[in-house]
C-alpha atoms as a PDB file:
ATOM      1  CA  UNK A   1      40.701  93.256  20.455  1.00  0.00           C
ATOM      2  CA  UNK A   2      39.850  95.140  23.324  1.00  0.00           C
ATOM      3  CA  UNK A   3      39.920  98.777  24.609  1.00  0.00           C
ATOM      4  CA  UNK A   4      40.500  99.368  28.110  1.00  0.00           C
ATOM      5  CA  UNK A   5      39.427 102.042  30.422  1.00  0.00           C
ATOM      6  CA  UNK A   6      40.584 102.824  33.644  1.00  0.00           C
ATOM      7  CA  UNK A   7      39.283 105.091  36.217  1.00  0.00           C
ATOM      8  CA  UNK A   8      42.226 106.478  37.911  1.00  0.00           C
ATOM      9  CA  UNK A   9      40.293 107.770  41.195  1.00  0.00           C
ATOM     10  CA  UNK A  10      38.432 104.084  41.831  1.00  0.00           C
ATOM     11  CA  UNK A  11      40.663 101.529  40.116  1.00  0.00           C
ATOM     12  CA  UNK A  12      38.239  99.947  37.817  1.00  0.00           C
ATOM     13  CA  UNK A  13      39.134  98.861  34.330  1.00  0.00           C
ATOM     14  CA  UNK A  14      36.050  98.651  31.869  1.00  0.00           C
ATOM     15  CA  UNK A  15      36.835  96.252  28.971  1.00  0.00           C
ATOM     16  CA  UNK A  16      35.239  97.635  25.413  1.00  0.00           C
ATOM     17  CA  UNK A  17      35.161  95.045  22.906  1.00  0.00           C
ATOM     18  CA  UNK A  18      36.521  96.816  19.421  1.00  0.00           C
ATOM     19  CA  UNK A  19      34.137  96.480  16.594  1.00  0.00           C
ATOM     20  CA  UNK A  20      35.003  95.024  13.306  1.00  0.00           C
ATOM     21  CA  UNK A  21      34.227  98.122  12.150  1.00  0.00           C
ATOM     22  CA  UNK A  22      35.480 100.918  14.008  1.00  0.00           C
ATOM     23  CA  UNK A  23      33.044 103.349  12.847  1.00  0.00           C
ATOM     24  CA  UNK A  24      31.077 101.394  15.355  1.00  0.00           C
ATOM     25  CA  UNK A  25      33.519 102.293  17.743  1.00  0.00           C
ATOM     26  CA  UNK A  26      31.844 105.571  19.494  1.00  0.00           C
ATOM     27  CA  UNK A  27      28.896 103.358  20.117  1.00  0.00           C
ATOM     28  CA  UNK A  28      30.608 100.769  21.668  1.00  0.00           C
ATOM     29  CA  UNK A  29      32.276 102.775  24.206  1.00  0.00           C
ATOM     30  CA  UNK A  30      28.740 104.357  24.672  1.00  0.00           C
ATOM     31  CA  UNK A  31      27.366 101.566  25.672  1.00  0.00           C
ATOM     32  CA  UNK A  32      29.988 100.382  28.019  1.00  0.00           C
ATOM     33  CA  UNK A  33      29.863 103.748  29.574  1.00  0.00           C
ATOM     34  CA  UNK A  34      26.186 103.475  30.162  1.00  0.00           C
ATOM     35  CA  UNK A  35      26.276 100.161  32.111  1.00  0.00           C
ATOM     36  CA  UNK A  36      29.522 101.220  34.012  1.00  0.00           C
ATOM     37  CA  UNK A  37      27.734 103.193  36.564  1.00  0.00           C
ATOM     38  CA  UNK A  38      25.157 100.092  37.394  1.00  0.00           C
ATOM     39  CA  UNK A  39      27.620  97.473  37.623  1.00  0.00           C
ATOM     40  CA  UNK A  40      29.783  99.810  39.831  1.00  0.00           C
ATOM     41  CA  UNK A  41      27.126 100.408  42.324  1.00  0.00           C
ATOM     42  CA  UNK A  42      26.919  96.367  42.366  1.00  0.00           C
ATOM     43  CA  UNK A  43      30.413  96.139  42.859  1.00  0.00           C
ATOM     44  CA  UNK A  44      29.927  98.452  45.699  1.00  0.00           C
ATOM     45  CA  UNK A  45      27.344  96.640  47.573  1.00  0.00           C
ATOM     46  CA  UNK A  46      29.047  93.721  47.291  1.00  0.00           C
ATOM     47  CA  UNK A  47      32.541  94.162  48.285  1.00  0.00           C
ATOM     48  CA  UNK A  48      32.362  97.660  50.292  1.00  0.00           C
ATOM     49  CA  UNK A  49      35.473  99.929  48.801  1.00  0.00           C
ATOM     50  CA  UNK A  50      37.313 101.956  52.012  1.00  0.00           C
ATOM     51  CA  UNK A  51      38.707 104.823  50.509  1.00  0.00           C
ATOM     52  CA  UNK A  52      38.091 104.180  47.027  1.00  0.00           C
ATOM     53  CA  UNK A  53      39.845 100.999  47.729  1.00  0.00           C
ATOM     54  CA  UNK A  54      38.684  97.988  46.735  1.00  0.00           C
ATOM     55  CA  UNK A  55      40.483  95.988  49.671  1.00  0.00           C
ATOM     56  CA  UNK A  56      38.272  92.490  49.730  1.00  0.00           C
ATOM     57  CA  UNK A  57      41.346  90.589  48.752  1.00  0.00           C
ATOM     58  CA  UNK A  58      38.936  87.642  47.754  1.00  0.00           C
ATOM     59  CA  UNK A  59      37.230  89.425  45.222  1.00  0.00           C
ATOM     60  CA  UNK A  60      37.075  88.282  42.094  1.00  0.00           C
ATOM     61  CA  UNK A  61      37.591  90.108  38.209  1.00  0.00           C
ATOM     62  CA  UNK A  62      34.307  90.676  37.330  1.00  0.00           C
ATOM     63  CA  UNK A  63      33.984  91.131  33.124  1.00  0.00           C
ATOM     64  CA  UNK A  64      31.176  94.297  32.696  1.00  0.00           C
END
């Protein structure tokens, strides 16, 4: 399965895959967190949010 995230404030959902193990859990989530930040500030270039909204009705889901 999956865990999802979502940023309340910018309306951005981060997928986590969920480890077989979920010991391995923490780390996961980790590492999504880590990566959010740069793929957000590609998002942001590319579509141009107005008000923390991300109005380009053409744009597409993008899996982090």
């Amino acid at each position: 399965g999956e865990l999802l995230l979502a940023h309340r404030k910018q309306h951005l959902l981060l997928r986590v895959p969920v480890p077989q193990d979920l010991d391995d859990l923490a780390v996961a989530v980790e590492a999504a967190l880590r990566g959010y930040g740069r793929e957000r500030t590609a998002l942001k270039k590319q579509y141009g949010p107005v008000n923390w909204l991300w109005s380009d009705s053409a744009a597409t889901v993008n899996h982090l």
